[in-house]
Protein backbone atom coordinates (compact mmCIF):
# COMPACT_ATOMS: atom_id res chain seq x y z
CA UNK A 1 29.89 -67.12 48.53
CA UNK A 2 31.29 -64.11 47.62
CA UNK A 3 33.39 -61.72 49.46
CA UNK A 4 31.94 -58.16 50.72
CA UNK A 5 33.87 -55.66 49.72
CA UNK A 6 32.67 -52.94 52.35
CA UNK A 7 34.32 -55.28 54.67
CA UNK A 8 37.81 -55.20 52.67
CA UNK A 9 38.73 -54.63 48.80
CA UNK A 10 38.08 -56.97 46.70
CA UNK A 11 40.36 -58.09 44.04
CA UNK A 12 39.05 -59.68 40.41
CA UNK A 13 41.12 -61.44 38.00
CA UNK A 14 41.73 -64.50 35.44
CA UNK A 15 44.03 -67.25 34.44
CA UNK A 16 42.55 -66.34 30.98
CA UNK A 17 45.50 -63.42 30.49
CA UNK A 18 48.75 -65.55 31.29
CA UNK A 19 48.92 -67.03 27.69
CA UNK A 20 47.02 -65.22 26.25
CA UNK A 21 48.33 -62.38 23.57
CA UNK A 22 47.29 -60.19 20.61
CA UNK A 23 50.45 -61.49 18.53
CA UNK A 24 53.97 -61.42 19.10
CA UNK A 25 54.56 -58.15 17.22
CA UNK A 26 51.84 -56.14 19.08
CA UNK A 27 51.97 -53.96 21.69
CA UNK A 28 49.82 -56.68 23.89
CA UNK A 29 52.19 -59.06 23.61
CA UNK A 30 53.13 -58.98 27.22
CA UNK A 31 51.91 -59.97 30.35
CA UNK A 32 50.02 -57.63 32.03
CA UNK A 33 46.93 -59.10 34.45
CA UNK A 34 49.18 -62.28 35.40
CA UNK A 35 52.47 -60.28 36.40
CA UNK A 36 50.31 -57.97 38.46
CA UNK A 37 48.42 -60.75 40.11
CA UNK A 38 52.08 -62.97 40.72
CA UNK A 39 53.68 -60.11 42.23
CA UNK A 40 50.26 -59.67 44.65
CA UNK A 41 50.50 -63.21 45.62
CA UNK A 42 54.09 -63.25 46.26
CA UNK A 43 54.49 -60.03 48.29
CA UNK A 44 51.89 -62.27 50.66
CA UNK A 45 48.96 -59.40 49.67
CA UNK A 46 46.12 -62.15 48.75
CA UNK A 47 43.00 -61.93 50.60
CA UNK A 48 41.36 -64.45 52.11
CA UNK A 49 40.34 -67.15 49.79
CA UNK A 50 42.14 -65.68 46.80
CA UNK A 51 41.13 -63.26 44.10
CA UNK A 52 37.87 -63.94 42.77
CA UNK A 53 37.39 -65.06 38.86
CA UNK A 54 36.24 -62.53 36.68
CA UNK A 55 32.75 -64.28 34.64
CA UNK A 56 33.27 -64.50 31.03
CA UNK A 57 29.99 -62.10 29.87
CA UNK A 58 27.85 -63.62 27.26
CA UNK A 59 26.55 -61.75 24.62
CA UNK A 60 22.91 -61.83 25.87
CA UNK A 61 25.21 -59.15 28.50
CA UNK A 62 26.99 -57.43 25.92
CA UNK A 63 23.77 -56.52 24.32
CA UNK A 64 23.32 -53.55 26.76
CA UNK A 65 25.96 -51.71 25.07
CA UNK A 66 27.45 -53.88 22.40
CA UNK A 67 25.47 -54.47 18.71
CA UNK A 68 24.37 -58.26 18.99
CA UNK A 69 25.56 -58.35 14.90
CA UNK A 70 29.29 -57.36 15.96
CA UNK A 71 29.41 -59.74 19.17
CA UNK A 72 28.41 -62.37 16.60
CA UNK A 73 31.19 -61.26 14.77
CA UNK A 74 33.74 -61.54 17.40
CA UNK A 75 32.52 -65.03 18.26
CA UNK A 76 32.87 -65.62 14.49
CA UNK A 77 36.41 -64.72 14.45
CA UNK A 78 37.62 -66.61 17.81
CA UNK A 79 35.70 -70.16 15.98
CA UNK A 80 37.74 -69.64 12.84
CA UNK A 81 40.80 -67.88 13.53
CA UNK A 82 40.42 -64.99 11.26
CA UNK A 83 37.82 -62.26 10.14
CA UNK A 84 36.08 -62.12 6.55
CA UNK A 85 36.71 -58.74 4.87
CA UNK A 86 33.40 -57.69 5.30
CA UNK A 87 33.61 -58.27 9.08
CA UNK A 88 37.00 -56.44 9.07
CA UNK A 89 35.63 -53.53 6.88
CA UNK A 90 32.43 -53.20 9.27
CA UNK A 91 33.46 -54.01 12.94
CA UNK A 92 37.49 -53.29 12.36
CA UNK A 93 38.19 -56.92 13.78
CA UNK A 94 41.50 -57.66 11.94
CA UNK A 95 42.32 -54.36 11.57
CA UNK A 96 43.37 -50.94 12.83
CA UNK A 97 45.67 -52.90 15.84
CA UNK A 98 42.77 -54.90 16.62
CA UNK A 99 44.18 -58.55 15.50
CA UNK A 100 42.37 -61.80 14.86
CA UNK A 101 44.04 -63.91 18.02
CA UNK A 102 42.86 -67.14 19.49
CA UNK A 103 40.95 -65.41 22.88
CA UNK A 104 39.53 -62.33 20.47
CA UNK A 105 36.94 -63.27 21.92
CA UNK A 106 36.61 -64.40 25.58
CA UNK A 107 39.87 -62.50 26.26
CA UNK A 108 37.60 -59.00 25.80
CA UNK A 109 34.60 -61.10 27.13
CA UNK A 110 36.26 -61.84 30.62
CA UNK A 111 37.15 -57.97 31.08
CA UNK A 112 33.74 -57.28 30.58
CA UNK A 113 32.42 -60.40 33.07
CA UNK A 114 35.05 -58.63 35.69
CA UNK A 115 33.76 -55.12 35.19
CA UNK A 116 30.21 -55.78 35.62
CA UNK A 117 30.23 -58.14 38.87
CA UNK A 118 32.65 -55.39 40.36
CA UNK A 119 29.26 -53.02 39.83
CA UNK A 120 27.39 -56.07 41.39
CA UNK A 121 29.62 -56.43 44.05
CA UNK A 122 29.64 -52.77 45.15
CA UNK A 123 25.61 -52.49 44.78
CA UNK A 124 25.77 -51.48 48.65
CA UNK A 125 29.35 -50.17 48.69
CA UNK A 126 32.93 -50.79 48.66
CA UNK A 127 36.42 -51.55 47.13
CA UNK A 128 36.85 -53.54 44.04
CA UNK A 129 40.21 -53.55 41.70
CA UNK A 130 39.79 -55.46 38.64
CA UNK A 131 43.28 -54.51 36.79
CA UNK A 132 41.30 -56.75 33.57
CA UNK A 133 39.17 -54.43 33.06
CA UNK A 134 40.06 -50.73 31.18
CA UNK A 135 39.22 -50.66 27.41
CA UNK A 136 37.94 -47.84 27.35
CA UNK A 137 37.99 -47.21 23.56
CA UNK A 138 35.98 -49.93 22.43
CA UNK A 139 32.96 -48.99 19.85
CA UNK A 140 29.07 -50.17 20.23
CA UNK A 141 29.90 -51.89 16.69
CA UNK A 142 33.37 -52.06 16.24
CA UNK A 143 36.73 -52.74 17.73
CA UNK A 144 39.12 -49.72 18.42
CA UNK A 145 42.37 -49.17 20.19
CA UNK A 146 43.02 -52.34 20.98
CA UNK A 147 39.85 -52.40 22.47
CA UNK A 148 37.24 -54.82 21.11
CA UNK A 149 34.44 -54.09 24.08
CA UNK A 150 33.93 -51.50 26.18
CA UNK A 151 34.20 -53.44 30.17
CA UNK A 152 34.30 -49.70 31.30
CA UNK A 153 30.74 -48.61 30.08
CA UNK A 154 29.23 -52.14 31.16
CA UNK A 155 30.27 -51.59 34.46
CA UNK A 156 28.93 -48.12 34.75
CA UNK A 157 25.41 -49.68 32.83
CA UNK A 158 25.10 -51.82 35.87
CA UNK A 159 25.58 -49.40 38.39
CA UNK A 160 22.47 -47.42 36.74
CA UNK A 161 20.74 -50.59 35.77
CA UNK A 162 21.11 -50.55 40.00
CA UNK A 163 19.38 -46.97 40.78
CA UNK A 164 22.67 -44.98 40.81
CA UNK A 165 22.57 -41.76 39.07
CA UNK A 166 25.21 -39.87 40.67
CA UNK A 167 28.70 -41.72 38.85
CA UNK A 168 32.26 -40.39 38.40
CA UNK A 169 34.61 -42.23 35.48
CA UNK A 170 37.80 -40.94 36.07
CA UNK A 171 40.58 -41.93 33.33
CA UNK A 172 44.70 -41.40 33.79
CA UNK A 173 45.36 -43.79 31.35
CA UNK A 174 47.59 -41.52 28.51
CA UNK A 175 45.13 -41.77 26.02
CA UNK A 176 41.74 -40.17 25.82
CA UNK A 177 39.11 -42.21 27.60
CA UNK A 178 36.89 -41.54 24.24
CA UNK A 179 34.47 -44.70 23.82
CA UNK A 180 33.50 -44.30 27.34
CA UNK A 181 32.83 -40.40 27.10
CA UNK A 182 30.87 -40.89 23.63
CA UNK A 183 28.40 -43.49 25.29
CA UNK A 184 27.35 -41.11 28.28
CA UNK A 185 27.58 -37.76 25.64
CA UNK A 186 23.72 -36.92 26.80
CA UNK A 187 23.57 -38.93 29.78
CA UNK A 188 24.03 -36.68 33.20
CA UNK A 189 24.01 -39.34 35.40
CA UNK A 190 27.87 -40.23 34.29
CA UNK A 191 30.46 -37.45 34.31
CA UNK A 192 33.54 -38.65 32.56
CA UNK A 193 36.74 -36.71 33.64
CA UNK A 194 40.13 -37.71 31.34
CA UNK A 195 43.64 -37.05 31.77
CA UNK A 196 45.63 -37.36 28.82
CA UNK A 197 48.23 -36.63 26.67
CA UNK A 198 47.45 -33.89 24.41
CA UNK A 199 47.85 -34.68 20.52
CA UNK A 200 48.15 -38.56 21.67
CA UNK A 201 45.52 -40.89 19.58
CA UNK A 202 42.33 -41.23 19.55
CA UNK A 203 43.31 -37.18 19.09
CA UNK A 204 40.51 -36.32 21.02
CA UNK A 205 39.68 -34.70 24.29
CA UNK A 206 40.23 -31.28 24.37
CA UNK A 207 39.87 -28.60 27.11
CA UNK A 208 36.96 -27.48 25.50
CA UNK A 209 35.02 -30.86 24.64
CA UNK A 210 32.71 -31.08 27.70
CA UNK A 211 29.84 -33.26 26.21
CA UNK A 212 27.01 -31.50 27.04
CA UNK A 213 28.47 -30.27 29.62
CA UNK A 214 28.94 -33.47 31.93
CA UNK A 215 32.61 -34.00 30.77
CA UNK A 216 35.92 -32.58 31.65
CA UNK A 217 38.84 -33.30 29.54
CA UNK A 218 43.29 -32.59 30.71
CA UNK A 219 44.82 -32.92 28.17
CA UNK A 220 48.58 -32.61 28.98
CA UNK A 221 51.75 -31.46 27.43
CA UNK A 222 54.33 -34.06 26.72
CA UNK A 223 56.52 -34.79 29.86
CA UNK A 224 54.21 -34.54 32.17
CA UNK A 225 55.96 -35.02 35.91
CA UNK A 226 54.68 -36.16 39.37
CA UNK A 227 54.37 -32.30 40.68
CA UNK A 228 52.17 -31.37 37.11
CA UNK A 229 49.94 -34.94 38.47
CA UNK A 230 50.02 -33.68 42.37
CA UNK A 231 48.89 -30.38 40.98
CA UNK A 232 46.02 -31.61 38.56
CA UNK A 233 44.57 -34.09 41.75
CA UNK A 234 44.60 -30.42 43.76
CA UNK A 235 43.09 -28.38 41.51
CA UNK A 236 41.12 -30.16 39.21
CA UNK A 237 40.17 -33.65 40.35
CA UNK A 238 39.51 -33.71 43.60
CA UNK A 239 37.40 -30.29 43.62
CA UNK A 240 35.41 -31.81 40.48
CA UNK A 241 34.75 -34.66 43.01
CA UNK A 242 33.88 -32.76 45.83
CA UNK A 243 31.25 -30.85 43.80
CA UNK A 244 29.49 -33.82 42.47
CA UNK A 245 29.66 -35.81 45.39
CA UNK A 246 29.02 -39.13 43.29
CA UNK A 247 27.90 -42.42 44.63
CA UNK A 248 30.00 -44.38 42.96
CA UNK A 249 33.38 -43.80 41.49
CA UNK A 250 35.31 -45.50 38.62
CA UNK A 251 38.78 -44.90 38.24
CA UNK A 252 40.75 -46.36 34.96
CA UNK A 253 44.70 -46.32 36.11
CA UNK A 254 46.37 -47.04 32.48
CA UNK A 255 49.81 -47.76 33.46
CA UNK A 256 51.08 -45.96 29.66
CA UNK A 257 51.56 -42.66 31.52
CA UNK A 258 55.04 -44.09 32.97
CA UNK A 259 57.51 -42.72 32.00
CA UNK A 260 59.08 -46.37 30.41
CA UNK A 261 56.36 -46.50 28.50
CA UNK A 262 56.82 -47.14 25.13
CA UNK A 263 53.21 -45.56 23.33
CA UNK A 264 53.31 -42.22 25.23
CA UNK A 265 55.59 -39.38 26.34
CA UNK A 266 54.46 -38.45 29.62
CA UNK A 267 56.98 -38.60 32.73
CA UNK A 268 54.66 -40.05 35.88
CA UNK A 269 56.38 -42.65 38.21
CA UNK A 270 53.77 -45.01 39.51
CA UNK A 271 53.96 -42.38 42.57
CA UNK A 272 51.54 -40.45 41.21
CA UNK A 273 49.29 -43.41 40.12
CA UNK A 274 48.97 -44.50 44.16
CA UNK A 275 48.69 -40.95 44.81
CA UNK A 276 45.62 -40.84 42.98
CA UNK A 277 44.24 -44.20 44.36
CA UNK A 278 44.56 -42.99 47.71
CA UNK A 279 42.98 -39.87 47.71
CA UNK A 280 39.94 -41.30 46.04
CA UNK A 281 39.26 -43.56 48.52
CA UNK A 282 36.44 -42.93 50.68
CA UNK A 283 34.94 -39.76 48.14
CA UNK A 284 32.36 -42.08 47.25
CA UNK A 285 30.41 -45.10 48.73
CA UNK A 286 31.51 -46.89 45.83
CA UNK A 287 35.00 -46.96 44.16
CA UNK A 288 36.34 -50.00 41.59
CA UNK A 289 39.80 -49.48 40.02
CA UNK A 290 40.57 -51.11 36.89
CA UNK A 291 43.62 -51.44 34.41
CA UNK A 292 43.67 -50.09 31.12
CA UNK A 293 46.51 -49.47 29.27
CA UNK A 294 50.42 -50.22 29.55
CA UNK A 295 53.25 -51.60 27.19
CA UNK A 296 56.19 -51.91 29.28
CA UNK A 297 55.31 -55.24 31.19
CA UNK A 298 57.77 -54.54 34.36
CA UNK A 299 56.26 -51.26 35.16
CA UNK A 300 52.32 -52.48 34.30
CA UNK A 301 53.19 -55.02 36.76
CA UNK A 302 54.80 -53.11 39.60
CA UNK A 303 52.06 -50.21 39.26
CA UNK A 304 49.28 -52.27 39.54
CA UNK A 305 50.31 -54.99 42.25
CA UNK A 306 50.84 -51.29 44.22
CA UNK A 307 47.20 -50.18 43.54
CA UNK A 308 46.41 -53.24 45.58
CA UNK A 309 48.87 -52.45 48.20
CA UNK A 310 47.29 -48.94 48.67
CA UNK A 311 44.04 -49.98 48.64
CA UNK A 312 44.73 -52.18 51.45
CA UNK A 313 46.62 -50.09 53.36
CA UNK A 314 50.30 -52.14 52.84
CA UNK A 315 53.36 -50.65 53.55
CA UNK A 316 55.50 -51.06 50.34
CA UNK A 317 58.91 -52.71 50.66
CA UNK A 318 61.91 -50.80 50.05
CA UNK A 319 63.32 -54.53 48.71
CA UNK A 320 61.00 -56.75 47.29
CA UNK A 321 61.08 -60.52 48.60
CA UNK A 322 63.01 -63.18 46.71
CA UNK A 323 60.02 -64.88 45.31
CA UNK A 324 58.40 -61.60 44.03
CA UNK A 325 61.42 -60.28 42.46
CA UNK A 326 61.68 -64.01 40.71
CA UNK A 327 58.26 -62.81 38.88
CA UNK A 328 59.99 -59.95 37.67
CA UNK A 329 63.21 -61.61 36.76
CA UNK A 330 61.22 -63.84 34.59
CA UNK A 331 59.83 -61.63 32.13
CA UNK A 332 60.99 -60.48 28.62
CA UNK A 333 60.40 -57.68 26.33
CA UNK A 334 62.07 -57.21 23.06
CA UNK A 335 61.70 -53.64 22.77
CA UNK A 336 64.50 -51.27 23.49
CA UNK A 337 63.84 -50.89 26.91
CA UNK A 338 63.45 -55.01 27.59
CA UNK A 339 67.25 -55.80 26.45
CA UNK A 340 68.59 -54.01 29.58
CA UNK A 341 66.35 -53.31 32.05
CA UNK A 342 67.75 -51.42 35.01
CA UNK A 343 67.78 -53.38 38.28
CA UNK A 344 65.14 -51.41 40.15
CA UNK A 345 62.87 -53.27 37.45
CA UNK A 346 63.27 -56.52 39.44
CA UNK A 347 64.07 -55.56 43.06
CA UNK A 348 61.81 -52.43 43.51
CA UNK A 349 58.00 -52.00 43.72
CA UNK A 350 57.73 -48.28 43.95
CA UNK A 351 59.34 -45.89 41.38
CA UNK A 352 61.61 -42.93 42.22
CA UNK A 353 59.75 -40.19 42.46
CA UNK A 354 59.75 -37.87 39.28
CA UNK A 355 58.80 -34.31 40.53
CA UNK A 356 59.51 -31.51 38.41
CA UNK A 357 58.09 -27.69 37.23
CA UNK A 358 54.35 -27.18 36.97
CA UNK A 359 53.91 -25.87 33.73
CA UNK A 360 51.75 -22.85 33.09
CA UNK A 361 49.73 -25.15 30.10
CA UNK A 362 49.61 -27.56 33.31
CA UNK A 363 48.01 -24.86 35.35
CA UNK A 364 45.52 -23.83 32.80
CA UNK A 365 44.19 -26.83 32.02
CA UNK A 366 43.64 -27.90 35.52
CA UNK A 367 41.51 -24.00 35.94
CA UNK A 368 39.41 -24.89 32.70
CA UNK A 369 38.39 -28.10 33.97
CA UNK A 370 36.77 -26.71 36.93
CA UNK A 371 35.19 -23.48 35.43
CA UNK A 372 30.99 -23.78 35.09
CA UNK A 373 30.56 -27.51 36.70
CA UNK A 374 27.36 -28.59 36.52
CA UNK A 375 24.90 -27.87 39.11
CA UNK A 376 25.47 -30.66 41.60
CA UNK A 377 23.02 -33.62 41.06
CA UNK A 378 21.03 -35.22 44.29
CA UNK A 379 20.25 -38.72 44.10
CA UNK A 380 16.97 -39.03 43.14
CA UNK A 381 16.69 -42.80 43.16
CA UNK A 382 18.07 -45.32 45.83
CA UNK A 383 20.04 -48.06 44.63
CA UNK A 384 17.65 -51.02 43.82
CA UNK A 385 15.02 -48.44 42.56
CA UNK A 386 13.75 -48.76 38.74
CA UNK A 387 15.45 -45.23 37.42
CA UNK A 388 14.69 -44.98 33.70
CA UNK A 389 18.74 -46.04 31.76
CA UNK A 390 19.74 -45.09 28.74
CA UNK A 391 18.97 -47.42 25.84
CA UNK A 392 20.94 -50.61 24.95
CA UNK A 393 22.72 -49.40 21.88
């Protein structure tokens, strides 16, 4: 049976991410899912009976987003190890950062299967993390960012597939939440809101790109600090939530906005991350957390095992316990960073804090977002109802 998660959070995850990598020169080389996941079970944070396995998705469930001819194609690629040129040419498997690896894949397949039974699970409310789940780039027909489906957009497809028609995505991750803001362009019942570093790839996301209008995009200067965060959840975030009053909210906590992170430049200690966690819960009936991004495996790790330790209300140790600080003892990174790591990598949960100035291009971001919201939507159907949903692509 599974667990309820309006009775506690829920936490979704697979053995599938341990050993499995994009290539020992990419920036998913590391352990991400399975560090986060260790350090849960060895600060004693578990619930009851475990985390529960993300379901690999099958492409009959990919379908409602995903072109059936480039899910054949990925299945085509895991059977024989590589991608035909035509195949790379069309769907960008085996190329643009999106290698041919042995999981290519049920890897993606699993983050989907997690996304969409944390929309099941939450049907009638609740708390789901799924720190799998996050790729929020990927393409109806192609692979992009290191992103080869979209787990984001099927989770929100089965919250409307549900009746819901009142949903929040909210993206921190450093780069622009783009494949997940293209699929709901002309569909009100999803307001995306991104915070991201400005003039970071996919290059999108401006102040002024609002997708008809139910979009809101931060982009943020370079250096970004835990005040210019605390400022942006004040101004911007939480009155956008408190206007639309959503049902259900989806929050994508990329990890890359740490400041040890090496495929951004923005200055957050996993502070702010929490910060944002917590003062989401209980704005909606609904809230699941996922991953996303993150290239520095220590402080993926540590900021997501602490998602889970908000959510559940844990006090976080000053000192982490022997065994936990074994998990982070163990890892390797052969970046710059990985070939001496500071202690407080391997003893420490929680960051220092990284406060700073609030920057005037801070401030006026955070006023744009909020300027001409969108009338605020009742819900119009009851979850279980038969609303009409956008089209499978």
């Amino acid at each position: 049976m599974l667990p309820n998660p309006r009775l506690r959070p829920v936490l979704i995850g697979s053995e599938i991410y341990r050993h499995s990598s994009y290539g020992p020169k990419h920036p998913l080389a590391i352990p991400r899912v399975s560090t986060a996941l260790d350090l849960i079970t060895a600060l004693g944070w578990l619930p009851e009976g475990g985390w529960v396995p993300a379901p690999m998705a099958t492409p009959g469930d990919l379908a409602r987003f995903h072109h059936p001819d480039y899910v054949a194609a990925l299945l085509r690629a895991e059977a024989t190890r590589q991608a035909d040129p035509a195949d790379r040419a069309r769907f960008h498997i085996g190329a643009h950062g999106n290698p041919v690896y042995r999981e290519v894949f049920s890897r993606p397949a699993t983050s989907a299967g997690g996304c969409m039974l944390a929309a099941r699970l939450t049907a009638a409310g609740g708390v789901v993390h799924c720190p799998g789940g996050g790729t929020h780039h990927g393409r109806p027909d192609r692979a992009s960012g290191f992103c080869y489906l979209n787990d984001p957009v099927l989770g929100l497809l089965t919250w409307l597939d549900q009746g819901l028609d009142n949903i929040l995505y909210l993206d921190i991750d450093a780069h622009h939440g783009d494949g997940v803001q293209d699929a709901f362009h002309h569909d009100p019942r999803v307001f995306t809101l991104s915070v991201h570093e400005d003039g970071r790839w996919p290059f999108t996301g401006g102040v002024d790109d609002r997708a008809g209008g139910h979009a809101r995009n931060l982009p943020v200067p370079a250096g970004l600090n835990d005040s210019e965060m605390l400022w942006l959840l004040h101004q911007a975030i939480l009155p956008i939530v408190r206007h639309l009053r959503p049902q259900a909210i989806m929050l994508q906590c990329g990890a890359d906005a740490l400041e040890e992170d090496p495929l951004s430049r923005l200055s957050l200690s996993n502070n702010a991350h929490w910060g944002v966690v917590r003062a989401l819960m209980g704005e909606a009936p609904r809230l699941v957390v996922l991953g996303g991004g993150g290239y520095n495996p220590w402080s993926v790790g540590r900021c997501w095992a602490g998602i889970w330790g908000v959510l559940n209300g844990h006090a976080i140790p000053e000192r982490l316990p022997a065994e936990a600080e074994r998990v982070l003892r163990a890892l390797a990174f052969d970046r710059a960073a990985g070939r001496n790591p500071p202690e407080h990598w391997f003893t420490t949960l929680r960051d220092a804090p990284r406060p700073g100035v609030v920057r005037a291009t801070v401030q006026r971001v955070a006023a744009a977002a909020v300027r001409d919201l969108p009338a605020r939507r009742e819900a119009a159907h009851p979850p279980g109802s038969a609303p009409d949903i956008i089209a499978a692509r």
